[in-house]
C-alpha atoms as a PDB file:
ATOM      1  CA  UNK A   1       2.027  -1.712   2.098  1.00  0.00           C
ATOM      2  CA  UNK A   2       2.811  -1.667   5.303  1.00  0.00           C
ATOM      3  CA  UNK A   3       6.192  -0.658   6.718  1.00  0.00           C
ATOM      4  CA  UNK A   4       7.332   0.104  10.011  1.00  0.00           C
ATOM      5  CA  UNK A   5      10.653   1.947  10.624  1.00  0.00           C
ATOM      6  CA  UNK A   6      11.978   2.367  14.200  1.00  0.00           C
ATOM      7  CA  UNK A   7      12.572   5.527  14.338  1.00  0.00           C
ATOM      8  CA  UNK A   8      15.224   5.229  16.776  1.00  0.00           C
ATOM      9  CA  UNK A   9      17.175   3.643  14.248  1.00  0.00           C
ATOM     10  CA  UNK A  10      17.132   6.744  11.608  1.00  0.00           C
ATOM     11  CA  UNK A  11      19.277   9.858  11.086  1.00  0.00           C
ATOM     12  CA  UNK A  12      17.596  12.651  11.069  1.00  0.00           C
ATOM     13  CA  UNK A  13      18.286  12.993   7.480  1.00  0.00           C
ATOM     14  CA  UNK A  14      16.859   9.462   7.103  1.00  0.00           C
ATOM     15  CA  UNK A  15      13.741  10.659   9.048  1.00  0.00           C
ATOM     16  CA  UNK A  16      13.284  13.772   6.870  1.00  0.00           C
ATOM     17  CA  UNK A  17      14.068  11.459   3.501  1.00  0.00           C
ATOM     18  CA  UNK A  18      11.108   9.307   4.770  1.00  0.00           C
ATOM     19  CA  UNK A  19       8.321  11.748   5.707  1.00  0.00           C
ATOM     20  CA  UNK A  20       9.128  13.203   2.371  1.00  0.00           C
ATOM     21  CA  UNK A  21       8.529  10.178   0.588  1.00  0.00           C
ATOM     22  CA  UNK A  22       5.841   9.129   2.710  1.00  0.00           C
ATOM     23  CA  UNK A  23       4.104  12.625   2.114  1.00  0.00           C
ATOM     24  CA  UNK A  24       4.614  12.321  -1.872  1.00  0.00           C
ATOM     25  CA  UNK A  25       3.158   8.623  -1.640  1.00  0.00           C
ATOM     26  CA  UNK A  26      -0.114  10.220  -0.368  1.00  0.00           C
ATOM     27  CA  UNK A  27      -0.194  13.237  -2.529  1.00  0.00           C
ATOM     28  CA  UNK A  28      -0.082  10.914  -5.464  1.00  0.00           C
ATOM     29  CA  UNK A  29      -2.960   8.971  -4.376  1.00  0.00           C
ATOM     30  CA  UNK A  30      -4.749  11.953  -3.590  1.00  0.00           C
ATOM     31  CA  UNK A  31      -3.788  13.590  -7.287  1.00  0.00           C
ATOM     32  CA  UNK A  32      -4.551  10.200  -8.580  1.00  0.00           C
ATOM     33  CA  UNK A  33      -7.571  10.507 -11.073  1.00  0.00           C
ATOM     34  CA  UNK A  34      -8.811   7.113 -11.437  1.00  0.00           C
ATOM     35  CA  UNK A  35     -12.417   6.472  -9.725  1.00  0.00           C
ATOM     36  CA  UNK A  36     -11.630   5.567  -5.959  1.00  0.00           C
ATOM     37  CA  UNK A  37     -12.819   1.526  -5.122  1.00  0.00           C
ATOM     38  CA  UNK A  38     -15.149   1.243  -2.178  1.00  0.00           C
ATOM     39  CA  UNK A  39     -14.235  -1.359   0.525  1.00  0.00           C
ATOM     40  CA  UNK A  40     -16.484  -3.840  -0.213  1.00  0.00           C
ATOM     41  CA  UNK A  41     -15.065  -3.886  -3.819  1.00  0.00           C
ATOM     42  CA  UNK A  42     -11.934  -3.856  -2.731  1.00  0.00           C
ATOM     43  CA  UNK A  43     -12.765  -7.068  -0.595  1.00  0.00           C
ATOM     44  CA  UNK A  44     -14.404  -8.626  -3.149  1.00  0.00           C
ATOM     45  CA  UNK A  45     -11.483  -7.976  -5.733  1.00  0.00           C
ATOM     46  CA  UNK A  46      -9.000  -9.427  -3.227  1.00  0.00           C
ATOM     47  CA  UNK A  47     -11.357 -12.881  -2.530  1.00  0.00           C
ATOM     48  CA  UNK A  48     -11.173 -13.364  -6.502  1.00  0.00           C
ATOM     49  CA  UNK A  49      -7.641 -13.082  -6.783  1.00  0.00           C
ATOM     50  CA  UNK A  50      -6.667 -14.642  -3.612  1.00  0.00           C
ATOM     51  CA  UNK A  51      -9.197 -17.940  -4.852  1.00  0.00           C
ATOM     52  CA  UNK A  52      -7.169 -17.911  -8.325  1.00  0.00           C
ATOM     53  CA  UNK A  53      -4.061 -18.203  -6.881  1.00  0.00           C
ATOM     54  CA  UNK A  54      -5.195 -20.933  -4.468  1.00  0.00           C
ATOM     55  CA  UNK A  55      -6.762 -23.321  -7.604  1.00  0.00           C
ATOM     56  CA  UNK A  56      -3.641 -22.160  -9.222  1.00  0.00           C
ATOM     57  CA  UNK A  57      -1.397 -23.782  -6.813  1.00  0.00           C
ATOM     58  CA  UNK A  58      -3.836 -26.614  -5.568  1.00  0.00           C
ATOM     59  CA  UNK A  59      -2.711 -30.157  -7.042  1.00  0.00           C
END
């Protein structure tokens, strides 16, 4: 997911709140213990689905 916050907009509380959360959102994907999917997987994942949807919604 991509998200981008101008930071000129944010308190510094709101700054801190983020890089905490962003921080945690990385720790748990490092912590995460599942197998890790290697691009090309990951591409080739993303082509199935993305072809399912499209017959899916095709007349």
């Amino acid at each position: 997911m991509k998200t981008k916050i101008p930071e000129t907009q944010l308190s510094p509380e709101e700054k801190a709140a983020y890089d905490a959360w962003f921080r945690a959102q990385v720790q748990a994907s490092l912590d995460d213990p599942r197998p890790s999917v290697s691009n090309e997987e990951a591409k080739r994942l993303m082509a199935a689905k993305r072809e399912k949807i499209k017959k899916a919604i095709s007349p």
